[in-house]
C-alpha atoms as a PDB file:
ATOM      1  CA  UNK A   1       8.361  37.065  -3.599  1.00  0.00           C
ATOM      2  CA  UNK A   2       6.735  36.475   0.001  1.00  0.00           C
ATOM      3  CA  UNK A   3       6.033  40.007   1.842  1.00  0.00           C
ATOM      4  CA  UNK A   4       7.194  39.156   5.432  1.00  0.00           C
ATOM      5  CA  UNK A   5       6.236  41.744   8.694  1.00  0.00           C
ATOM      6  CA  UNK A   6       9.771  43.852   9.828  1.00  0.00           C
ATOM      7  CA  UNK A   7      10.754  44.522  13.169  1.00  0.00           C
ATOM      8  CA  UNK A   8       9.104  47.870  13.143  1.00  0.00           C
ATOM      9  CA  UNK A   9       5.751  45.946  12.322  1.00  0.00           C
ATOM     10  CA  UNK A  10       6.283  44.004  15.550  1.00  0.00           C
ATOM     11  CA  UNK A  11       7.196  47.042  17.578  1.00  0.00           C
ATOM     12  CA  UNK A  12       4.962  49.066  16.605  1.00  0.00           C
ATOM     13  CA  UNK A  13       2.111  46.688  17.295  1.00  0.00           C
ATOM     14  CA  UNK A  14       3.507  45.735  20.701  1.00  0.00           C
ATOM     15  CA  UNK A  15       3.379  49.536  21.678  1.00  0.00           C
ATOM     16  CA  UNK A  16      -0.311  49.873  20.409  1.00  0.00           C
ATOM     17  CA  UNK A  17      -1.754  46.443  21.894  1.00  0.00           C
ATOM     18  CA  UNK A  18       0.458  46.044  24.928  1.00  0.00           C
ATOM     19  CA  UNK A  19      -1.753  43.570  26.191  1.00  0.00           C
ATOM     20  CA  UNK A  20      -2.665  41.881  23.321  1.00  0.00           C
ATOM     21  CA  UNK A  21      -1.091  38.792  21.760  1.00  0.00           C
ATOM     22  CA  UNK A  22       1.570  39.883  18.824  1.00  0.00           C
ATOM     23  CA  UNK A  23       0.315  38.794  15.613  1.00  0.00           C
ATOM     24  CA  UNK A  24       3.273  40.666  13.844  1.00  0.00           C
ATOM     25  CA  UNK A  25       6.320  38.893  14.069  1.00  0.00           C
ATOM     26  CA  UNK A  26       9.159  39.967  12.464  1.00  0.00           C
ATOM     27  CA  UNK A  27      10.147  37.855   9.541  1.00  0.00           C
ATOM     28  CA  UNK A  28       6.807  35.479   9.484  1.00  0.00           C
ATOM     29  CA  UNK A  29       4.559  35.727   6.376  1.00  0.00           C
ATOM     30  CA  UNK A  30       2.673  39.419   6.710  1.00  0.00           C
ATOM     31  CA  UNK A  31      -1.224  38.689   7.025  1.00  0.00           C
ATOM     32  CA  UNK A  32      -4.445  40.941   5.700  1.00  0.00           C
ATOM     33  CA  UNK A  33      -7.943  39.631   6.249  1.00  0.00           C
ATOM     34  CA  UNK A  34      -6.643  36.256   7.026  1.00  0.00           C
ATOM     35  CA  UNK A  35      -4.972  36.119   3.808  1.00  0.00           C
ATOM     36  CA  UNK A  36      -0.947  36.693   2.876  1.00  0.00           C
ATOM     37  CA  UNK A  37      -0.649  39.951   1.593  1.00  0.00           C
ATOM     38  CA  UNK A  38       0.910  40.137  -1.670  1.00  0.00           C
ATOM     39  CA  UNK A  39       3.413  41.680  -3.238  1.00  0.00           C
ATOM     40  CA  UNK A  40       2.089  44.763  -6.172  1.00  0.00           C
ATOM     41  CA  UNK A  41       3.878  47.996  -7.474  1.00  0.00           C
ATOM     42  CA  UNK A  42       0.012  49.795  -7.277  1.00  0.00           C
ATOM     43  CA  UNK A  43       0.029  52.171  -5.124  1.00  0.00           C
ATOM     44  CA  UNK A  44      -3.595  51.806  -3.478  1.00  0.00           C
ATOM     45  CA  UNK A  45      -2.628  47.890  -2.393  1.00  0.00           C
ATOM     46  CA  UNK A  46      -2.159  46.820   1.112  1.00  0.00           C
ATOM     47  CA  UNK A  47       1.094  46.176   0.259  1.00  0.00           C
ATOM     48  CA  UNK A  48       2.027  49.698  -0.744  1.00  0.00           C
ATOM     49  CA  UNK A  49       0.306  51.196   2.505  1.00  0.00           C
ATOM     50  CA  UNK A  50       1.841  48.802   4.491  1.00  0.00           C
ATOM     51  CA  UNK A  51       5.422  49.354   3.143  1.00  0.00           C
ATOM     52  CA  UNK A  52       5.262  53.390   3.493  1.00  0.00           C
ATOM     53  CA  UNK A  53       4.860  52.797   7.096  1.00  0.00           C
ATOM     54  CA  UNK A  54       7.974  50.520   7.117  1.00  0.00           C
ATOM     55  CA  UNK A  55       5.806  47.440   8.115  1.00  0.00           C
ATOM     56  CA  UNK A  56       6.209  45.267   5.428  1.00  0.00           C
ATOM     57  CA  UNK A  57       9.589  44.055   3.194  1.00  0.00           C
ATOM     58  CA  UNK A  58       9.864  40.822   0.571  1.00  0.00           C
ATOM     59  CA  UNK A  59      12.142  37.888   0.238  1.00  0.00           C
ATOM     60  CA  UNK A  60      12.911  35.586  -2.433  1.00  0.00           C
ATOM     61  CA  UNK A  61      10.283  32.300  -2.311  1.00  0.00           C
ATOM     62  CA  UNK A  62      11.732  28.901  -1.575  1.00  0.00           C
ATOM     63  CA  UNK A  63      12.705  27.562  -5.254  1.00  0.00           C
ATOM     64  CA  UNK A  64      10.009  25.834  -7.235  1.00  0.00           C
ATOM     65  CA  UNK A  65      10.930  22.509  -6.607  1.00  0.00           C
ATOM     66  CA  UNK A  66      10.102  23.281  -2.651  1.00  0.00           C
ATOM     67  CA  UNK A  67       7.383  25.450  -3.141  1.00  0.00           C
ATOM     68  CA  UNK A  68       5.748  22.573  -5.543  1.00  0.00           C
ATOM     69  CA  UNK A  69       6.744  19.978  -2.096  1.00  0.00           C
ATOM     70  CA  UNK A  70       4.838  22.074   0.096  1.00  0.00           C
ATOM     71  CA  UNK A  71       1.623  22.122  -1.910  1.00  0.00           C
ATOM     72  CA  UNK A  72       1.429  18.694  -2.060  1.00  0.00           C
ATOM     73  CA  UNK A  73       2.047  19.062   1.670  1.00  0.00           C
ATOM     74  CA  UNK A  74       5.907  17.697   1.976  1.00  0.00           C
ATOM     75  CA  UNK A  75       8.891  19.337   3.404  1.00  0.00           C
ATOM     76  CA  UNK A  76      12.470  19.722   1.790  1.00  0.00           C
ATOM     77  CA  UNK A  77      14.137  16.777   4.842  1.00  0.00           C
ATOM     78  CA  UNK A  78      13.123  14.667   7.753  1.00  0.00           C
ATOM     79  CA  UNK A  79      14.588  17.229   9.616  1.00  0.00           C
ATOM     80  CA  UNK A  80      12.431  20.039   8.488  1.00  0.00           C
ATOM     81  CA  UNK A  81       9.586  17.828   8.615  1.00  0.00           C
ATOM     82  CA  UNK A  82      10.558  17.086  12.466  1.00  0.00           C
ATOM     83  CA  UNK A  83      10.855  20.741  13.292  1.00  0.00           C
ATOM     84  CA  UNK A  84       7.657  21.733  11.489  1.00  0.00           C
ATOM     85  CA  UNK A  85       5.708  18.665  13.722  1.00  0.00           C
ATOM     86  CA  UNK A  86       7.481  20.273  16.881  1.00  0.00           C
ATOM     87  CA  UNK A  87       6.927  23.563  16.134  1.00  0.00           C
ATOM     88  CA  UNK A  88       3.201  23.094  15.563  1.00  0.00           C
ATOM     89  CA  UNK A  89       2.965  20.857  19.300  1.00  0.00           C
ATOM     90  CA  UNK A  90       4.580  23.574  21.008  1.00  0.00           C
ATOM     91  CA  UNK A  91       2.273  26.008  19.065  1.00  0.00           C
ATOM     92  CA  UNK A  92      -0.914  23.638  19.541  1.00  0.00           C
ATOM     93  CA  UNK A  93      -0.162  23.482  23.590  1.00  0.00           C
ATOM     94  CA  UNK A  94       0.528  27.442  23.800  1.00  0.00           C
ATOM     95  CA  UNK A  95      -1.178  29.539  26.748  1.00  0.00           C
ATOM     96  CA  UNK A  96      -1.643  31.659  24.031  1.00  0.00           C
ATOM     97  CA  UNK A  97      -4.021  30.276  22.281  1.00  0.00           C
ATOM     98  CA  UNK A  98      -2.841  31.215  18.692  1.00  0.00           C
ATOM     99  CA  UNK A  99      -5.132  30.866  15.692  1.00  0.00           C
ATOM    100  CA  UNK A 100      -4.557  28.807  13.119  1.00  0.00           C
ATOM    101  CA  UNK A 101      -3.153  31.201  10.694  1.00  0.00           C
ATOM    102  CA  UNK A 102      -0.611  32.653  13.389  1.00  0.00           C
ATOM    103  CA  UNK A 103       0.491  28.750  14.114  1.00  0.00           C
ATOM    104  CA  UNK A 104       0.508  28.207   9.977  1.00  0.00           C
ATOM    105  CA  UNK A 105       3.275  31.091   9.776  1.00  0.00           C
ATOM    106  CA  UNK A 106       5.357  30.708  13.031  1.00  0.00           C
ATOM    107  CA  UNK A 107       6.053  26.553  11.852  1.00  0.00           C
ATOM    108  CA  UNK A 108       6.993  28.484   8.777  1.00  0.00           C
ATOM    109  CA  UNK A 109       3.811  27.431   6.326  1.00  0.00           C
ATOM    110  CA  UNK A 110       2.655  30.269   4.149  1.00  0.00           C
ATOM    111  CA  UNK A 111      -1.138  29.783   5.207  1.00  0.00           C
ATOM    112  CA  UNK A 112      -3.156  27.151   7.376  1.00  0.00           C
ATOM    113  CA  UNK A 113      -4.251  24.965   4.015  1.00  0.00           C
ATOM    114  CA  UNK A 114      -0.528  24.674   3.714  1.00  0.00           C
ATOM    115  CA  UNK A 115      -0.619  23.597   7.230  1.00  0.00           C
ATOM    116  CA  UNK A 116      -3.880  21.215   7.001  1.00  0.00           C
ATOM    117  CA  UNK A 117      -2.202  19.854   3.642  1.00  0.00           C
ATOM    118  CA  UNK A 118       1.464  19.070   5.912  1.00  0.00           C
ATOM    119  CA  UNK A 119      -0.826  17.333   8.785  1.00  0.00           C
ATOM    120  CA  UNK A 120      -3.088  15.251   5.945  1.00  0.00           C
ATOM    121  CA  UNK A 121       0.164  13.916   4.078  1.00  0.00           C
ATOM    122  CA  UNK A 122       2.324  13.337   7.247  1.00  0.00           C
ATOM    123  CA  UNK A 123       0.271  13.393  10.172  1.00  0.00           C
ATOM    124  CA  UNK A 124       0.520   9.648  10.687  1.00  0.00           C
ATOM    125  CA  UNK A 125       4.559   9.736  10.733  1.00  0.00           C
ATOM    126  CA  UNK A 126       5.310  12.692  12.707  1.00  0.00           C
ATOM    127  CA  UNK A 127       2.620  11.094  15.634  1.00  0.00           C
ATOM    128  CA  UNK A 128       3.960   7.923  15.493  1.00  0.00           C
ATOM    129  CA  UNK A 129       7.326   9.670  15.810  1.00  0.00           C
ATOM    130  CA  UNK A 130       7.530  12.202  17.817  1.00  0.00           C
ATOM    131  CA  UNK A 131       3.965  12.196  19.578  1.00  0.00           C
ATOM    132  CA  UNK A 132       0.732  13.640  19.323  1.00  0.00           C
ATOM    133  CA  UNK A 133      -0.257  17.313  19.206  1.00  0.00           C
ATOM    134  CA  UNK A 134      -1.961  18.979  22.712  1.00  0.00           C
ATOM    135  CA  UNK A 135      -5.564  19.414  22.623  1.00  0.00           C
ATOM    136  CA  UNK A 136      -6.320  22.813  21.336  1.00  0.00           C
ATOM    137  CA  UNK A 137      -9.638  24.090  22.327  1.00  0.00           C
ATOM    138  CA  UNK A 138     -12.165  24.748  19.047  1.00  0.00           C
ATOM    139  CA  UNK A 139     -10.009  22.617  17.014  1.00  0.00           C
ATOM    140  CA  UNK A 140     -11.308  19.704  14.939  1.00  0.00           C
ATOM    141  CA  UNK A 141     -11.810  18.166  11.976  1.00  0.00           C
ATOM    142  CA  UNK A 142      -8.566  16.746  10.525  1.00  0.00           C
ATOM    143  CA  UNK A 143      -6.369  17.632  13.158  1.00  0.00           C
ATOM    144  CA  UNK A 144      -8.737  16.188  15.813  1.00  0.00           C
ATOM    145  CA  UNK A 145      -7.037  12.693  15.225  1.00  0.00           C
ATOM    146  CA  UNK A 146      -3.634  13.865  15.804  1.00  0.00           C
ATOM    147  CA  UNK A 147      -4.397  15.246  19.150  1.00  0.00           C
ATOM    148  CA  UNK A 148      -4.269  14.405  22.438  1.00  0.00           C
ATOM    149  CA  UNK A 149      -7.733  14.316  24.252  1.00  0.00           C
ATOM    150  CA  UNK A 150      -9.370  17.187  26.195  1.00  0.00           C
ATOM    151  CA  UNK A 151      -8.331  16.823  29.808  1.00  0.00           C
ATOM    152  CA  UNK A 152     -10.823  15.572  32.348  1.00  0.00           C
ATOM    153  CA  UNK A 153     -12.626  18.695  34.119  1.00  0.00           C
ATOM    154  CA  UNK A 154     -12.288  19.290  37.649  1.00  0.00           C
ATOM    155  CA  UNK A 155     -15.621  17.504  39.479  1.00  0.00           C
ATOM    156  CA  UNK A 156     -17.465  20.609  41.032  1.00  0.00           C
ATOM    157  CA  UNK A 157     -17.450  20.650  44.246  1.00  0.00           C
ATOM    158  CA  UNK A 158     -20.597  21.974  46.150  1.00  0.00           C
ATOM    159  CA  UNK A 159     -19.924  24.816  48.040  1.00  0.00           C
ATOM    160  CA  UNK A 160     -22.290  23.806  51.040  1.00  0.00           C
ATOM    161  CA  UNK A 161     -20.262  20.023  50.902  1.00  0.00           C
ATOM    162  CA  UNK A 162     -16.936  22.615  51.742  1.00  0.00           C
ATOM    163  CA  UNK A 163     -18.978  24.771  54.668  1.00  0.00           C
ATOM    164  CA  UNK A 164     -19.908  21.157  56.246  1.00  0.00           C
ATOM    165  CA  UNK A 165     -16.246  20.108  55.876  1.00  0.00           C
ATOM    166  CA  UNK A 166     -15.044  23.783  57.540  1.00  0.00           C
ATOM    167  CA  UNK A 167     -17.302  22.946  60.334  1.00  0.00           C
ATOM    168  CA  UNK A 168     -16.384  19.392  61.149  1.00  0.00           C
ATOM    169  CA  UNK A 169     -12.734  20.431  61.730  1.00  0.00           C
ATOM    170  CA  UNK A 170     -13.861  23.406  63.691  1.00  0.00           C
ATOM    171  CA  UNK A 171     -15.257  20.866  65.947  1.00  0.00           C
ATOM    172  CA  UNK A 172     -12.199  18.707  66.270  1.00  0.00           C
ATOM    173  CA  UNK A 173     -10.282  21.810  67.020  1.00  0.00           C
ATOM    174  CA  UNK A 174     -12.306  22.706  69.503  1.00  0.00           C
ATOM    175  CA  UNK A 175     -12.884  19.621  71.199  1.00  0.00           C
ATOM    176  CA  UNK A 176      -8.906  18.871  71.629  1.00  0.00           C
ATOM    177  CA  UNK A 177      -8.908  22.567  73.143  1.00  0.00           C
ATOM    178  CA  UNK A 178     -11.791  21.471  75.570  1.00  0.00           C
ATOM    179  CA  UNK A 179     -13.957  23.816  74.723  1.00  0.00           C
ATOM    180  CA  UNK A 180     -17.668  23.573  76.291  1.00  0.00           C
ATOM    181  CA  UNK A 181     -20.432  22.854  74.041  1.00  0.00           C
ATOM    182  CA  UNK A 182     -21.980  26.609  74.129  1.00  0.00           C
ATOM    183  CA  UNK A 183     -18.190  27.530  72.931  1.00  0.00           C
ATOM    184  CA  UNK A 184     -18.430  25.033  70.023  1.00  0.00           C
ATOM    185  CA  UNK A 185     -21.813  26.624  69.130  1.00  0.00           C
ATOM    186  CA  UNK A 186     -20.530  30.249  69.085  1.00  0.00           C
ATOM    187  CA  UNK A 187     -17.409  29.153  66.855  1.00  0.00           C
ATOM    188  CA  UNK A 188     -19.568  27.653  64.722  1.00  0.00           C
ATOM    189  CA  UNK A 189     -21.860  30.768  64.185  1.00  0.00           C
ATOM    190  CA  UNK A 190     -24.845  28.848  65.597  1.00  0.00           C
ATOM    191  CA  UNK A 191     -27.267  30.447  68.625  1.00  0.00           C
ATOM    192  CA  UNK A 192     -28.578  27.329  69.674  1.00  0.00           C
ATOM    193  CA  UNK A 193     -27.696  23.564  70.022  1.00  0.00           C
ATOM    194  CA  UNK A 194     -30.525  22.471  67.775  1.00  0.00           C
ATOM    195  CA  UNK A 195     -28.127  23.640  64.660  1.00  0.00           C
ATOM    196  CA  UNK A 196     -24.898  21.504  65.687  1.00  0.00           C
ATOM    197  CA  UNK A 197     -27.226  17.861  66.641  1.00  0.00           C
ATOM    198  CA  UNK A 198     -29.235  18.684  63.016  1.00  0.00           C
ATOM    199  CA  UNK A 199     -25.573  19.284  61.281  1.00  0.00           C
ATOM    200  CA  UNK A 200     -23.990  16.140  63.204  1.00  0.00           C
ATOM    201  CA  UNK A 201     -26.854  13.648  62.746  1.00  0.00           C
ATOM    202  CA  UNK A 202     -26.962  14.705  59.083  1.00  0.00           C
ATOM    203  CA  UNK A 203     -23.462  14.495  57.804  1.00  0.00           C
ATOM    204  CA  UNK A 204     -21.351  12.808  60.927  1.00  0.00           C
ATOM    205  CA  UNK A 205     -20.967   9.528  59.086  1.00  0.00           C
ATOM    206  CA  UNK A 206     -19.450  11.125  55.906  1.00  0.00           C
ATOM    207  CA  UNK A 207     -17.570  13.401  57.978  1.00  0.00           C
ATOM    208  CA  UNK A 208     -16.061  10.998  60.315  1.00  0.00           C
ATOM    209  CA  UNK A 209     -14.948   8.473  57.362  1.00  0.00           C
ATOM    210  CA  UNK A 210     -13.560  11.462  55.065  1.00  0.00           C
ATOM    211  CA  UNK A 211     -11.856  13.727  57.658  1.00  0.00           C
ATOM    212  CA  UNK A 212     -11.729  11.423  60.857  1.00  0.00           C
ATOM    213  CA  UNK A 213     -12.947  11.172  64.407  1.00  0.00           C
ATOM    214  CA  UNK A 214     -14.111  13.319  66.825  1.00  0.00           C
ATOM    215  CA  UNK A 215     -11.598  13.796  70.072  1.00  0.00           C
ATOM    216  CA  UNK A 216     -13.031  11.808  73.370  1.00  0.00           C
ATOM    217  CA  UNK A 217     -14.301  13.985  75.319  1.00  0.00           C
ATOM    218  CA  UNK A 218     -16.751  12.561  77.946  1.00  0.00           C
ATOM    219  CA  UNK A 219     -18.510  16.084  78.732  1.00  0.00           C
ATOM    220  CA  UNK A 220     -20.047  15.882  75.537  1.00  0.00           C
ATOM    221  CA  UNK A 221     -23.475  15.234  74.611  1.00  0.00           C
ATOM    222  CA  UNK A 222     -24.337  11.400  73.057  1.00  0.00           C
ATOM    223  CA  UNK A 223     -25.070  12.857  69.387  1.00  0.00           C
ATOM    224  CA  UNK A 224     -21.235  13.812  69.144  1.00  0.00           C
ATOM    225  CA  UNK A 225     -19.760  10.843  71.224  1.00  0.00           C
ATOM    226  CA  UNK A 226     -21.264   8.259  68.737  1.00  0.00           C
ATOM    227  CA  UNK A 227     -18.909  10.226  66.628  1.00  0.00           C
ATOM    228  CA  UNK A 228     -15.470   9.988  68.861  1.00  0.00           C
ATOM    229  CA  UNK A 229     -12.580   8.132  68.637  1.00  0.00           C
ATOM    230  CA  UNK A 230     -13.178   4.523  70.087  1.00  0.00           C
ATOM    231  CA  UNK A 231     -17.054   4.703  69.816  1.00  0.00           C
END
């Protein structure tokens, strides 16, 4: 007999780890130590402490034939087959980040070996089929050729490259409101115009290409005309 977590399991774990991930879903295989808890009449098991709290209740085991299928890693149909494969991408590509073991017993597999063994026999079918499983952080190994690959990280993006960029558009805005150069300065949290002709000479040219031109505005000094539209 398989020992299976009830609905009180579940509950009662969802009102003592509100914020944690449930682990104890009613009607998957009930787990101890990473292992399935099984099923014994003594009365200082897991099992028995488990089932005096109402946690814990058994169901009849697929019939031998199956259960012999699923050790050499085979479902009962294509069908089941196709759902397990599903299950496991939509389990694989979770926000949740499940274990192993928790993704083993919600595609209904007793353990993860039973799960490894399921990938190993028909891991090349179900891809070809139906697709590959997301990239799951931490996970390699066998399943690492049945995934997708990590996606490509976000480039960093210097902080002082963004100030530069705040600055340059501070400057168009200003310049289309016709704002004197001591204005510009202030806006731009500078005291002096030494700051805005270093900032200018130094990163105009990217500047201009990346975010555009400055406004014409003929009352402006040379270093930020060379800079204008039409220069």
């Amino acid at each position: 007999m398989l020992v299976v977590w009830t609905r009180k399991a579940e509950e009662d774990y969802r009102a003592k780890f509100p914020h944690r991930k449930n682990i104890r879903k009613a009607g998957t295989v009930a787990i101890y130590d990473g292992k399935p808890v099984e099923f014994t009449r003594q009365d200082n098991s897991i099992f028995f402490a488990y089932n005096v709290r109402g946690w814990v209740e058994t169901i009849k085991e697929p019939k031998d034939e199956a259960r012999k299928e699923e050790k050499a890693g085979n479902c009962v149909s294509d069908e089941a087959m196709k759902e397990r494969w599903q299950m496991m991408q939509a389990l694989f590509g979770s926000p949740e980040n499940y274990t192993m073991v928790e993704i083993a017993n919600m595609a209904g597999m007793s353990c993860s070996d039973t799960m490894r063994r399921f990938t190993k026999a028909h891991g090349p079918q179900m891809m070809k089929k139906y697709g590959m499983l997301p990239y799951k952080k931490g996970v390699n190994g066998l399943y690492a050729k049945y995934m997708r690959k990590p996606p490509r990280e976000k480039p960093k993006v210097d902080k002082r490259v963004l100030v530069q960029n705040e600055r340059w558009k501070i400057i168009i805005k200003d310049i289309g409101k016709r704002k004197n150069l001591d204005q510009i300065i202030k806006d731009l949290g500078w005291k002096t115009e030494a700051g805005i002709r270093q900032f200018v000479n130094d990163h105009g040219i990217r500047l201009s290409e990346e975010f555009g031109p400055l406004p014409y505005s003929p009352i402006m000094p040379s270093y930020l005309r060379r800079f204008m539209v039409g220069a």
